[in-house]
Protein backbone atom coordinates (compact mmCIF):
# COMPACT_ATOMS: atom_id res chain seq x y z
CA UNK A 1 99.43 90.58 110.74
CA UNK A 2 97.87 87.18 110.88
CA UNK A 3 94.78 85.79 109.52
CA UNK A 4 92.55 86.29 112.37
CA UNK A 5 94.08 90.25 112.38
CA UNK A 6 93.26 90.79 109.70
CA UNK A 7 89.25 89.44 109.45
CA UNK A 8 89.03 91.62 112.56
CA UNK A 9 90.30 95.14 111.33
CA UNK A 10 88.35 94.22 108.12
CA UNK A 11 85.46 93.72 110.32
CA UNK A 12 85.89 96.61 112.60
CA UNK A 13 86.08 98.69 109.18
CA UNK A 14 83.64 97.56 107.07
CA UNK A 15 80.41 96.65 109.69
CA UNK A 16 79.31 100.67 109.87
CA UNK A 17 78.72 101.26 106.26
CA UNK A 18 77.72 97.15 105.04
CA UNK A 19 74.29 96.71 103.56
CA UNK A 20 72.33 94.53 106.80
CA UNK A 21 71.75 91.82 104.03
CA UNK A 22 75.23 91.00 104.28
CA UNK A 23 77.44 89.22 107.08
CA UNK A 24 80.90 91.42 108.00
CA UNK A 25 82.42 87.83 108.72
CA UNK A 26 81.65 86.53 105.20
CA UNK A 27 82.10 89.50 103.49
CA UNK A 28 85.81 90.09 105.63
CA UNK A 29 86.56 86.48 104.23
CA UNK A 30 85.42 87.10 100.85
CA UNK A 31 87.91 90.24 100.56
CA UNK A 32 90.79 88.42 101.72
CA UNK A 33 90.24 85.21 99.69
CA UNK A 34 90.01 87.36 96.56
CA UNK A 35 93.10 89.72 97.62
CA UNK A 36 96.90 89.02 97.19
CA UNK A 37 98.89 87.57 100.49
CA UNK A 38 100.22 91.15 101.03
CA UNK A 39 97.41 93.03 100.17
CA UNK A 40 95.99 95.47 102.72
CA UNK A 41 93.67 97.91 100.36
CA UNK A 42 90.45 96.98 100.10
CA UNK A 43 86.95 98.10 98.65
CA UNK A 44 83.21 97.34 100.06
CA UNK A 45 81.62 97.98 96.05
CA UNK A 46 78.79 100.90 95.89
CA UNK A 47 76.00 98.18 96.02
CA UNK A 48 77.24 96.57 99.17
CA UNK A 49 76.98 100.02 101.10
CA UNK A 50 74.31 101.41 103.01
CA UNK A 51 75.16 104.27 100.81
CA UNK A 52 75.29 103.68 97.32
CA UNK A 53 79.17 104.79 97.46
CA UNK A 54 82.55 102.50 97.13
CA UNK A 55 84.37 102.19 100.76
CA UNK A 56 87.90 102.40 100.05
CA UNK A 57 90.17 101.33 103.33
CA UNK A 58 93.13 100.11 104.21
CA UNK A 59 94.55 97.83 107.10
C-alpha cells in the first residue's frame, strides 16, 4: 500500500468520528509519521472523538 493509500483509508476511517476542530488530512499524517513503516493499527485517542471514546482501526 503506498503512501497516498494509506492517508486515504486513514481518512475514509477516521473523518466520521474526528472532533470538527481537527483536519482528517493532518491528523491521517500525524498517525503515520508517528507509526512504524509496516504498521496498519491505529487509534484516534478519546479526546480527538466526537465521542469521548478511543477509535481503534485498522487498514
Amino acid at each position: 500500500m503506498t503512501y497516498n493509500e494509506k492517508i486515504a483509508a486513514i481518512i475514509s476511517e477516521i473523518a466520521p468520528v474526528l472532533k470538527a476542530d481537527f483536519l482528517p488530512e493532518l491528523y491521517a499524517a500525524g498517525l503515520l509519521e508517528e507509526a512504524d513503516e509496516d504498521d496498519l493499527h491505529f487509534e484516534v485517542r478519546g479526546l480527538h472523538t466526537k465521542t469521548g471514546a478511543p477509535h481503534a482501526f485498522s487498514i
